[in-house]
Protein backbone atom coordinates (compact mmCIF):
# COMPACT_ATOMS: atom_id res chain seq x y z
CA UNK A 1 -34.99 -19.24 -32.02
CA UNK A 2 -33.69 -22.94 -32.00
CA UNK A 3 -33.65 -24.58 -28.83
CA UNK A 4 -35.07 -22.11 -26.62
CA UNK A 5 -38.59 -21.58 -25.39
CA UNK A 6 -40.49 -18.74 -23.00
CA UNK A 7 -43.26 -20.71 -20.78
CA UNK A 8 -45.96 -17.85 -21.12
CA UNK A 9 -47.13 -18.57 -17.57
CA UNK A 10 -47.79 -15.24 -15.69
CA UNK A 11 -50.39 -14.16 -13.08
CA UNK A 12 -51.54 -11.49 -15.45
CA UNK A 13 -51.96 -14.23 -18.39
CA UNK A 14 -55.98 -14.48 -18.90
CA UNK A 15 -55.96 -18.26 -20.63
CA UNK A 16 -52.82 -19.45 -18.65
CA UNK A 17 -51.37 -22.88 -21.12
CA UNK A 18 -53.57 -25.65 -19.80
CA UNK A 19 -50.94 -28.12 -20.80
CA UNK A 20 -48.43 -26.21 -18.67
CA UNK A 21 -51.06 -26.66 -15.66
CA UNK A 22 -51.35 -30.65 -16.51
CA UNK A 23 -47.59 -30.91 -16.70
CA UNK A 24 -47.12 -29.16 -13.45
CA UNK A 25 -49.75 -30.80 -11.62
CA UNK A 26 -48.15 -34.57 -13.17
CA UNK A 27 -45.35 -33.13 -10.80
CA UNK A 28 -47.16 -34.14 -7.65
CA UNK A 29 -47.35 -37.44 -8.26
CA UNK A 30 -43.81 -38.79 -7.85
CA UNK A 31 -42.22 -37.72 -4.60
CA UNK A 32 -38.95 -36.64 -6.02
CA UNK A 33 -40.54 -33.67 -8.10
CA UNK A 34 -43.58 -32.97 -5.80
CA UNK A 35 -42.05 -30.14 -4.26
CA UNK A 36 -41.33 -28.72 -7.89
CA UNK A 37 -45.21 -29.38 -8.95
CA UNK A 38 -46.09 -27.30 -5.86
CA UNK A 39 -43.96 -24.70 -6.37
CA UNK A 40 -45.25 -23.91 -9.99
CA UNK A 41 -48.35 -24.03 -9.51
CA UNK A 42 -48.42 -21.84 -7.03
CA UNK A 43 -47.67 -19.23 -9.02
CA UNK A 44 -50.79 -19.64 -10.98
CA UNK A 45 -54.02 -17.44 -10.76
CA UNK A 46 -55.72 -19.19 -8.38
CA UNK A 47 -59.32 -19.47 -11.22
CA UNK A 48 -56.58 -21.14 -13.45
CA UNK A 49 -55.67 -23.32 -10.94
CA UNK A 50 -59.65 -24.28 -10.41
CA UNK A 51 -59.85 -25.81 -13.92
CA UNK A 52 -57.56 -29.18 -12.55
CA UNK A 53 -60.74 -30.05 -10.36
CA UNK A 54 -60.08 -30.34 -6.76
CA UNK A 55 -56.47 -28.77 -5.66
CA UNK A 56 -54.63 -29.53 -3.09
CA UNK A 57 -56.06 -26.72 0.17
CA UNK A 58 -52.18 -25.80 0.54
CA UNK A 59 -51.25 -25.09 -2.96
CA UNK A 60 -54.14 -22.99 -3.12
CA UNK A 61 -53.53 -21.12 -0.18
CA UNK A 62 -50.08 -20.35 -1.97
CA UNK A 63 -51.60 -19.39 -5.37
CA UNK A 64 -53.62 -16.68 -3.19
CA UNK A 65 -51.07 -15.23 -1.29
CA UNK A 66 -48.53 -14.88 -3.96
CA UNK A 67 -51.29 -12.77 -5.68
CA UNK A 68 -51.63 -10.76 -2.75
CA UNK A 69 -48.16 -9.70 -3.31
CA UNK A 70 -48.03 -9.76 -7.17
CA UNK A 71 -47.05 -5.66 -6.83
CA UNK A 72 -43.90 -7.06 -5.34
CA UNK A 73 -43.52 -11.27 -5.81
CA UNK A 74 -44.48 -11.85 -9.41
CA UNK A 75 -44.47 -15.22 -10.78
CA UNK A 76 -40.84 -16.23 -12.12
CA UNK A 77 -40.92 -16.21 -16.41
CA UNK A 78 -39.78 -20.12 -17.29
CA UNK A 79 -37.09 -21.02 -19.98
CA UNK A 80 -36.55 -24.40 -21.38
CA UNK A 81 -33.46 -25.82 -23.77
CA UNK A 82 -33.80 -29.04 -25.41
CA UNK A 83 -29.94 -29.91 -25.23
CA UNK A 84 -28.71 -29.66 -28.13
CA UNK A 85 -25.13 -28.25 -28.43
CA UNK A 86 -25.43 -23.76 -28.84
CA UNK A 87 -23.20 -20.74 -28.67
CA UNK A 88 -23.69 -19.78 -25.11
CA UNK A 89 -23.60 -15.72 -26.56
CA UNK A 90 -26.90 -16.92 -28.19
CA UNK A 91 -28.11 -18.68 -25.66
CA UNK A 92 -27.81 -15.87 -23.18
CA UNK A 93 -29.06 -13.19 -25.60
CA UNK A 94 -32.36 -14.88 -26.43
CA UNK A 95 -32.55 -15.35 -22.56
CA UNK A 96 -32.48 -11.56 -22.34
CA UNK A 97 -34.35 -10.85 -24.50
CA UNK A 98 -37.09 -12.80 -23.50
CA UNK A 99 -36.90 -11.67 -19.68
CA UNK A 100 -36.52 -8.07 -20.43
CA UNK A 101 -33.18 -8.11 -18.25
CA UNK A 102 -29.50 -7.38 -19.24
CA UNK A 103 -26.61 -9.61 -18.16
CA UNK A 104 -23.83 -8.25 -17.40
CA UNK A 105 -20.93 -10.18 -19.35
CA UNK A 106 -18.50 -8.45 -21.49
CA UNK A 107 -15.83 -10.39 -19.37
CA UNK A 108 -17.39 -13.93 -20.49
CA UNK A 109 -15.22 -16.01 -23.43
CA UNK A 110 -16.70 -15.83 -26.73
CA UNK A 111 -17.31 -18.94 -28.91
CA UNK A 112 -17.82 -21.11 -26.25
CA UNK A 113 -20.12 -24.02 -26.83
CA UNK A 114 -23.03 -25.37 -24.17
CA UNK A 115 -25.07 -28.11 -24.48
CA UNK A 116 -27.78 -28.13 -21.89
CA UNK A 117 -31.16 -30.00 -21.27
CA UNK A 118 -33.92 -27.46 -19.24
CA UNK A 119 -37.28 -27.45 -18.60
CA UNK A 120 -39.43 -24.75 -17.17
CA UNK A 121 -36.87 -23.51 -15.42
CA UNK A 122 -36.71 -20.01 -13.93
CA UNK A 123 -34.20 -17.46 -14.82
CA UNK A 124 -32.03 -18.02 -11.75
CA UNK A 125 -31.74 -22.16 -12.21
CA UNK A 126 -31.09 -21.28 -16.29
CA UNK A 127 -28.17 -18.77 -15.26
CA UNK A 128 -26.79 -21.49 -12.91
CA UNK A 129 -27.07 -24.57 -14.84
CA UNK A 130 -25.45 -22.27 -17.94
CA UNK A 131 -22.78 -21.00 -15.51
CA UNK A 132 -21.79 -25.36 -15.02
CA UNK A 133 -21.80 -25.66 -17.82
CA UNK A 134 -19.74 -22.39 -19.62
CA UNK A 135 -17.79 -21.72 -16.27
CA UNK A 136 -19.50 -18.82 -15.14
CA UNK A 137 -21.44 -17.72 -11.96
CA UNK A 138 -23.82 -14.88 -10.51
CA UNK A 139 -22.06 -12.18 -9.13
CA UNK A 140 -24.78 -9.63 -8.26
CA UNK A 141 -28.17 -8.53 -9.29
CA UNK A 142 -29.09 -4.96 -9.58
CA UNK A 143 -32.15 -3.24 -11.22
CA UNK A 144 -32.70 -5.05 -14.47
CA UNK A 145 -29.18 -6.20 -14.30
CA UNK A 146 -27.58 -9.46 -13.37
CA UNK A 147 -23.51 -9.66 -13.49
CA UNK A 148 -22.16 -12.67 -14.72
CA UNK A 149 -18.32 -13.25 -13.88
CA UNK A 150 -16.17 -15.98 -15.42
CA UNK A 151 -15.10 -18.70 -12.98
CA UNK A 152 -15.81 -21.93 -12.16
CA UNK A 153 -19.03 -22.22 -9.60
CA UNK A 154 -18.87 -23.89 -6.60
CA UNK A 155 -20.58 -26.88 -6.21
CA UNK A 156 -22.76 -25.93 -3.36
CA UNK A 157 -26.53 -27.41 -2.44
CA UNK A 158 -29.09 -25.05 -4.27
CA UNK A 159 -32.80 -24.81 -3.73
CA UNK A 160 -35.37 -22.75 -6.14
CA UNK A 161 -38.46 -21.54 -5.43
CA UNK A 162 -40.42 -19.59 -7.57
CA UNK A 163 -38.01 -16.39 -8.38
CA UNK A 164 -36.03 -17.28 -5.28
CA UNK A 165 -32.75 -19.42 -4.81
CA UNK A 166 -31.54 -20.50 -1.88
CA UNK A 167 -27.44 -21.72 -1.31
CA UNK A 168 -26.11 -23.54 0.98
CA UNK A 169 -23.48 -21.33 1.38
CA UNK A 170 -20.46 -22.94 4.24
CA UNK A 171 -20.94 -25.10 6.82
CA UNK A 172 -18.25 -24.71 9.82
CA UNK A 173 -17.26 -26.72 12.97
CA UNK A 174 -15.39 -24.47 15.24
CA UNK A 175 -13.36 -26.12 18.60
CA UNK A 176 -12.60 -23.66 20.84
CA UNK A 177 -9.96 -24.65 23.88
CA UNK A 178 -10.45 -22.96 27.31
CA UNK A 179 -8.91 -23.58 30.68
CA UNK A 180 -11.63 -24.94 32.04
CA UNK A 181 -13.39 -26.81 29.35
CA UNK A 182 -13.46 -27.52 25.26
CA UNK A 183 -16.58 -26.40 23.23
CA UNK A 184 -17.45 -27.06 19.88
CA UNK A 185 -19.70 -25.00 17.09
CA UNK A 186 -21.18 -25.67 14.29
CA UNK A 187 -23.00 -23.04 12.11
CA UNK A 188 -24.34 -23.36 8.60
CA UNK A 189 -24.35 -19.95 6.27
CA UNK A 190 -27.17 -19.71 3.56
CA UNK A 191 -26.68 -17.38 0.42
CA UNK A 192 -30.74 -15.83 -0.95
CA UNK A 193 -30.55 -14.19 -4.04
CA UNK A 194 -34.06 -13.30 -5.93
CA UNK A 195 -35.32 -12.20 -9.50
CA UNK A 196 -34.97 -8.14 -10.55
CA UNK A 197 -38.62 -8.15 -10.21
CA UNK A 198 -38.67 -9.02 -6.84
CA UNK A 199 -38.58 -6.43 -4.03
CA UNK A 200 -38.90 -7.23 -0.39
CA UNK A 201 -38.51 -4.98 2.01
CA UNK A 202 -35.37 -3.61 3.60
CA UNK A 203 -34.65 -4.95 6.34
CA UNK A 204 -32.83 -8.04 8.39
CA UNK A 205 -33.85 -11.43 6.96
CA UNK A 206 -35.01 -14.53 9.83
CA UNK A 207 -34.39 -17.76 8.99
CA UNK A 208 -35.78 -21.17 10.53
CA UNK A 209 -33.88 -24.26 10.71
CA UNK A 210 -36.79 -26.60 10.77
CA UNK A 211 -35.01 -30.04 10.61
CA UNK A 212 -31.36 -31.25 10.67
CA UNK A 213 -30.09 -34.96 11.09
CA UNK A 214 -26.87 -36.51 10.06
CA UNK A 215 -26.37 -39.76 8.17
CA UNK A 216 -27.53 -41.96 11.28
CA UNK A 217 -31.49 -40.11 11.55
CA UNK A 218 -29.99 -37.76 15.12
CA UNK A 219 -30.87 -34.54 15.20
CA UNK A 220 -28.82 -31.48 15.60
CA UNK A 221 -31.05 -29.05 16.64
CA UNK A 222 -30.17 -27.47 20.23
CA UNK A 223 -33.29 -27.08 22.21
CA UNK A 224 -33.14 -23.42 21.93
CA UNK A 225 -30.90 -22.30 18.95
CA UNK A 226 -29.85 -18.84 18.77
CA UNK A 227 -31.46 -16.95 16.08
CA UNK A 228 -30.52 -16.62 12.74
CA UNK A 229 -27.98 -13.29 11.83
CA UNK A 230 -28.56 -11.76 8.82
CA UNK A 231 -26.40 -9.93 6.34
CA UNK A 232 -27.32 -7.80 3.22
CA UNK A 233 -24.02 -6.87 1.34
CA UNK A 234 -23.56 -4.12 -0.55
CA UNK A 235 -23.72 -3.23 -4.62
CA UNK A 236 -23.34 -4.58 -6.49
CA UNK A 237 -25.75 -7.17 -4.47
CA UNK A 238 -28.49 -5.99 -4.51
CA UNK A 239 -31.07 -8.91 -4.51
CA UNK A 240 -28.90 -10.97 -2.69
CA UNK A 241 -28.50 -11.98 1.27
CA UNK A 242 -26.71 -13.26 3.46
CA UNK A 243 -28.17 -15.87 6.76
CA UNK A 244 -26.06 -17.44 9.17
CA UNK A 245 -27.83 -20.53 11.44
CA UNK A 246 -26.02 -20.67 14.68
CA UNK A 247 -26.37 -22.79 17.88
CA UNK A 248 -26.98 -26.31 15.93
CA UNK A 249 -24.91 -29.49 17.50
CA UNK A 250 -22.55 -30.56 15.79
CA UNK A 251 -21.91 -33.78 14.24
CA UNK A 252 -21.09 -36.74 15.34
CA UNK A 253 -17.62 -37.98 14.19
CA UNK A 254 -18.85 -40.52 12.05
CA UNK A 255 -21.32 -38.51 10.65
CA UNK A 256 -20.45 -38.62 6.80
CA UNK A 257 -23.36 -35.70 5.45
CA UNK A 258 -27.06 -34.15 6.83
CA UNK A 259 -30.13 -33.10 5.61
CA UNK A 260 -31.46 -29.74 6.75
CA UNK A 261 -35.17 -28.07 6.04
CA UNK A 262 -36.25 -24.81 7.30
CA UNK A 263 -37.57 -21.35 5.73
CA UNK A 264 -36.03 -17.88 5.40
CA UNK A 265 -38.58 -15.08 5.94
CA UNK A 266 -38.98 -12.51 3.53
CA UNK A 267 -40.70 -9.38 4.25
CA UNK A 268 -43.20 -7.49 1.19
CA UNK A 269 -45.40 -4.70 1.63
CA UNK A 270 -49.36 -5.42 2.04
CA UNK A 271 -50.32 -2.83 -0.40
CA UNK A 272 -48.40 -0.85 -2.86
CA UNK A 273 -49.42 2.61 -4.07
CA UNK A 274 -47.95 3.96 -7.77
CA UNK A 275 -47.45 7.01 -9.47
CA UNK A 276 -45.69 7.50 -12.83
CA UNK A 277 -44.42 10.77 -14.45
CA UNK A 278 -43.67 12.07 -17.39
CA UNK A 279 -42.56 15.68 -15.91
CA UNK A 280 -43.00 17.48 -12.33
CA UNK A 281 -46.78 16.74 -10.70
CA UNK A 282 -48.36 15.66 -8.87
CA UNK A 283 -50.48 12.00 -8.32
CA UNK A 284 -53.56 11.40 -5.65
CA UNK A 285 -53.70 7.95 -4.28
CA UNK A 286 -55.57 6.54 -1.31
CA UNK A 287 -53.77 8.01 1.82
CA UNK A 288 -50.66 9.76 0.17
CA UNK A 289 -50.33 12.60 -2.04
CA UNK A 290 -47.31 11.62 -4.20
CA UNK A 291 -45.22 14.63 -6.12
CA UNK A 292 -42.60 15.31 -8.63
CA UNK A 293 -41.01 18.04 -7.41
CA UNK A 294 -38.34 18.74 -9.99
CA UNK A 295 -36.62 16.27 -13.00
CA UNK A 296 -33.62 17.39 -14.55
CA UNK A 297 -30.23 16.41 -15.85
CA UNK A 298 -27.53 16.82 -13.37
CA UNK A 299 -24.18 19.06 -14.24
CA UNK A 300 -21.79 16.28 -13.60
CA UNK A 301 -23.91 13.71 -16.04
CA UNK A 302 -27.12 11.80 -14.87
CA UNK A 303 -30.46 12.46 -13.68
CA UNK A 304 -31.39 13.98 -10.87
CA UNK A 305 -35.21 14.22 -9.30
CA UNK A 306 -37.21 15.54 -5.82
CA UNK A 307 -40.33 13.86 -4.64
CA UNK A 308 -42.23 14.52 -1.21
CA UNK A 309 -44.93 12.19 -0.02
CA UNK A 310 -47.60 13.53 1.57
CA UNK A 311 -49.59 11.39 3.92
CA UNK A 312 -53.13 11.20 5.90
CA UNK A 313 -51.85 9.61 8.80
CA UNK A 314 -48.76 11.46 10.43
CA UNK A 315 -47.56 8.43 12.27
CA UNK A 316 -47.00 6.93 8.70
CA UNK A 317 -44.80 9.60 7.37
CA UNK A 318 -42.95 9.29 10.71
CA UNK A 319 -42.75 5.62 10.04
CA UNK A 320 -41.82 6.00 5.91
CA UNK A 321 -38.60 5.43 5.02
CA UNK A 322 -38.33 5.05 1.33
CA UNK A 323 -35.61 2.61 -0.42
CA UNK A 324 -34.09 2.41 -4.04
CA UNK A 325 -36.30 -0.26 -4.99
CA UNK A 326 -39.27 2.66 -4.89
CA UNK A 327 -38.35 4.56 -7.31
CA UNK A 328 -37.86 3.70 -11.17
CA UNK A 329 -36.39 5.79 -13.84
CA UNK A 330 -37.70 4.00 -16.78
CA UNK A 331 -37.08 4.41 -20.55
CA UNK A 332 -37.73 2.63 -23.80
CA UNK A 333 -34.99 0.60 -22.95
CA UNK A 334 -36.12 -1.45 -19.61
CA UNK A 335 -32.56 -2.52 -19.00
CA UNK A 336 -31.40 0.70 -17.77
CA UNK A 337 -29.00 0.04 -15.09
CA UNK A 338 -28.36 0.04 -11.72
CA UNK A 339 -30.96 1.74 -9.27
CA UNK A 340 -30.95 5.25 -8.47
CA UNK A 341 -29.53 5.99 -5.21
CA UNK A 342 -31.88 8.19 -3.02
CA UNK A 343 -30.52 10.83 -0.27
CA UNK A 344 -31.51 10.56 3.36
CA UNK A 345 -35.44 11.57 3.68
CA UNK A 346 -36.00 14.23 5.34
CA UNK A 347 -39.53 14.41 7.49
CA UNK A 348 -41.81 17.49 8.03
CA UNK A 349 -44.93 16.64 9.93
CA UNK A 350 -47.06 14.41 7.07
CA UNK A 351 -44.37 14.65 5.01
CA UNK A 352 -41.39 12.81 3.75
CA UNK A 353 -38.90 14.72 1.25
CA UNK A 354 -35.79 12.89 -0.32
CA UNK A 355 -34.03 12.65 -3.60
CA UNK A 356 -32.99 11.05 -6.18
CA UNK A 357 -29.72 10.52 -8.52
CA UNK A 358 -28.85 8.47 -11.21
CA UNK A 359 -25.41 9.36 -12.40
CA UNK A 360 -26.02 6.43 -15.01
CA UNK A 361 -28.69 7.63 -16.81
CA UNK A 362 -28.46 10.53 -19.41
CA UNK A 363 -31.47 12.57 -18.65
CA UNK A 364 -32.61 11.99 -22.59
CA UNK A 365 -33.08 8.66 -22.21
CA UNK A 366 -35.65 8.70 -19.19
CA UNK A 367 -39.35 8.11 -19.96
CA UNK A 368 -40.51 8.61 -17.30
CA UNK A 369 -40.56 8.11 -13.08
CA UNK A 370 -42.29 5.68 -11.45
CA UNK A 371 -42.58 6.49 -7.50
CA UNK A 372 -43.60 3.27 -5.40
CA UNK A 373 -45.09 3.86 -2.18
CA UNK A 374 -45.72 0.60 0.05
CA UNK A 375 -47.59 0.08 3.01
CA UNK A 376 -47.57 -2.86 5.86
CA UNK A 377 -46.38 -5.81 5.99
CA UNK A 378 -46.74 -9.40 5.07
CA UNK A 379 -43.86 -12.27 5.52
CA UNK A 380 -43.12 -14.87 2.88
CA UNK A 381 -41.65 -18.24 3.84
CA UNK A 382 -39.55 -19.31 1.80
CA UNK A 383 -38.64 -22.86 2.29
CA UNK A 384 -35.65 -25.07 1.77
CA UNK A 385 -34.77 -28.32 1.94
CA UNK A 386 -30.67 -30.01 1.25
CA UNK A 387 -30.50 -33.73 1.45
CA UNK A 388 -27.14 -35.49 2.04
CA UNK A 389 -24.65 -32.69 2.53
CA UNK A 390 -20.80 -33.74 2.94
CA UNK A 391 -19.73 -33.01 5.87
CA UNK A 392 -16.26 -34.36 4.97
């Protein structure tokens, strides 16, 4: 395998690597990686996280929460190279393999060479570290899939945390000339993508600019900043957002770069309920009757289902609008593709009927269907933080 290593750190892991836990709790020592050391180890099982002694209230506040929402916000799988010079085809390959994703390349150069230095570093910072260095850069994420495209990234202020990245996307100054006066805007645009594995919510983002000073320590919050607009584009982004911060002041005219903190909001399901088929049923779970109503191969090529949810509570089938993310056509190969894309539901009472197509998925080669049926709500901050940003 050469240079490349899989951190076995998951919430699921029973022994979690007690030198991993040392190394990541070393992090919080030095101010410059204490955010990192937080970050990991809140990801931990919180009885793993017990065996350092006494733990900081915060991080283990974190560890629980995150394991609240493990049906939806696993921990992110870590990768680490040890810089010596590789074929980035193997590189990426061995990265796949080890994640249990597909990337998306066949447009990609072959033969060239990386050298790269990482350590525990989630599958997000790998791709864009690798993409610096063999001039490529995330296009989209979708299902098991991420598409790599060849280009050159742009060098713009990146935050991880845990199977989240955060860009700093544009920053803009706008002067607008009136009759009666001049006014000036300045809005900042941040760019969320997150891991396959991770499935929030449809739904607008919020996010909170917390903090923003130029070069000189003055702040350009506005006392009452308009909040944020969010923007979810289209395939082949799935697992990607768009945020734009509005209503800050802008800069003074000496002001040479900033700093900005804040949080975007992510919203996951309090509960999740599952059901897996291998052929038309049906599947009792607490509060929802969940049912396979046909599974066939479509004329035209594909797969095609029906499923109807049944629920106790009328007012949450009224309320139930199911998304791709809910439903999984899975097969020896866990790569498969895109998602399937479902048709409108349609509502009856206690019940919510809607289908399902996958026109990329020979019927053959499906397992099995996994229906996902989520319930409430609970909101993830994710924070951020981008010292010294050019404003020139």
């Amino acid at each position: 395998m050469g240079a490349f290593v899989l951190a076995a750190l998951t919430l699921q892991a029973a022994e979690p690597d007690d030198a991993a836990i040392r190394r990541f709790a070393a992090l919080l020592a030095r101010p410059a990686t204490r955010a990192r050391g937080i970050d990991r180890l809140s990801h931990l099982d919180p009885q793993a996280l017990r065996r350092l002694g006494e733990v900081d209230p915060a991080i283990m506040k974190a560890a629980e929460e995150n394991v609240s929402l493990r049906h939806s916000y696993g921990p992110p799988r870590l990768f680490s190279l040890d810089g010596r010079e590789e074929d980035l085809e193997d590189i990426l390959g061995r990265l796949e393999r080890a994640s249990g994703l597909a990337f998306h390349r066949t447009a990609l150069p072959r033969g060239m060479k990386v050298s790269l230095r990482l350590e525990d570093a989630t599958i997000l910072e790998s791709l864009s570290e690798l993409g610096r260095a063999g001039s490529f850069l995330i296009l989209g994420v979708e299902g098991a899939r991420i598409y790599l495209q060849p280009g050159v990234p742009a060098a713009r202020p990146r935050a991880f945390h845990g199977p989240v990245m955060i860009e700093l996307e544009r920053i803009s100054r706008r002067t607008r000339l009136g009759f009666d006066a001049t006014t000036r805007d300045f809005w900042l645009r941040l760019a969320l993508w997150w891991e396959p594995r991770v499935l929030p919510l449809d739904g607008p983002l919020a996010c909170v600019v917390t903090r923003a000073v130029d070069d000189q320590g003055r702040s350009l919050l506005s006392d009452a900043p308009p909040a944020a607009q969010a923007r979810v584009d289209a395939y082949p982004r799935a697992g990607h957002a768009m945020a734009t911060v509005e209503g800050l002041r802008p800069p003074a005219a000496d002001a040479l770069s900033m700093t900005v903190e804040g949080y975007v909001e992510l919203r996951f399901p309090a509960r999740v309920e599952l059901a897996a088929f291998e052929k038309p049923g049906v599947v009792e779970r607490p509060g929802v009757r969940i049912e396979l109503k046909s599974f066939a191969a479509a004329e035209a090529g594909g797969t095609l289902a029906e499923i109807r949810l049944r629920f106790d509570d009328r007012a949450r089938a009224a309320e139930h609008r199911p998304a791709a993310a809910d439903v999984a056509l899975e097969g020896e190969d866990s790569t498969m593709g895109p998602r399937p894309a479902l048709t409108a539901p349609e509502v009856k009472e206690h019940e919510v009927e809607f289908g399902v197509r996958a026109p990329s998925r020979r019927f053959e080669d499906v397992a099995r269907v996994v229906v996902r049926v989520p319930e409430g709500v609970v909101v993830k901050r994710v924070p951020f933080r981008f010292d010294e940003v050019d404003l020139k």
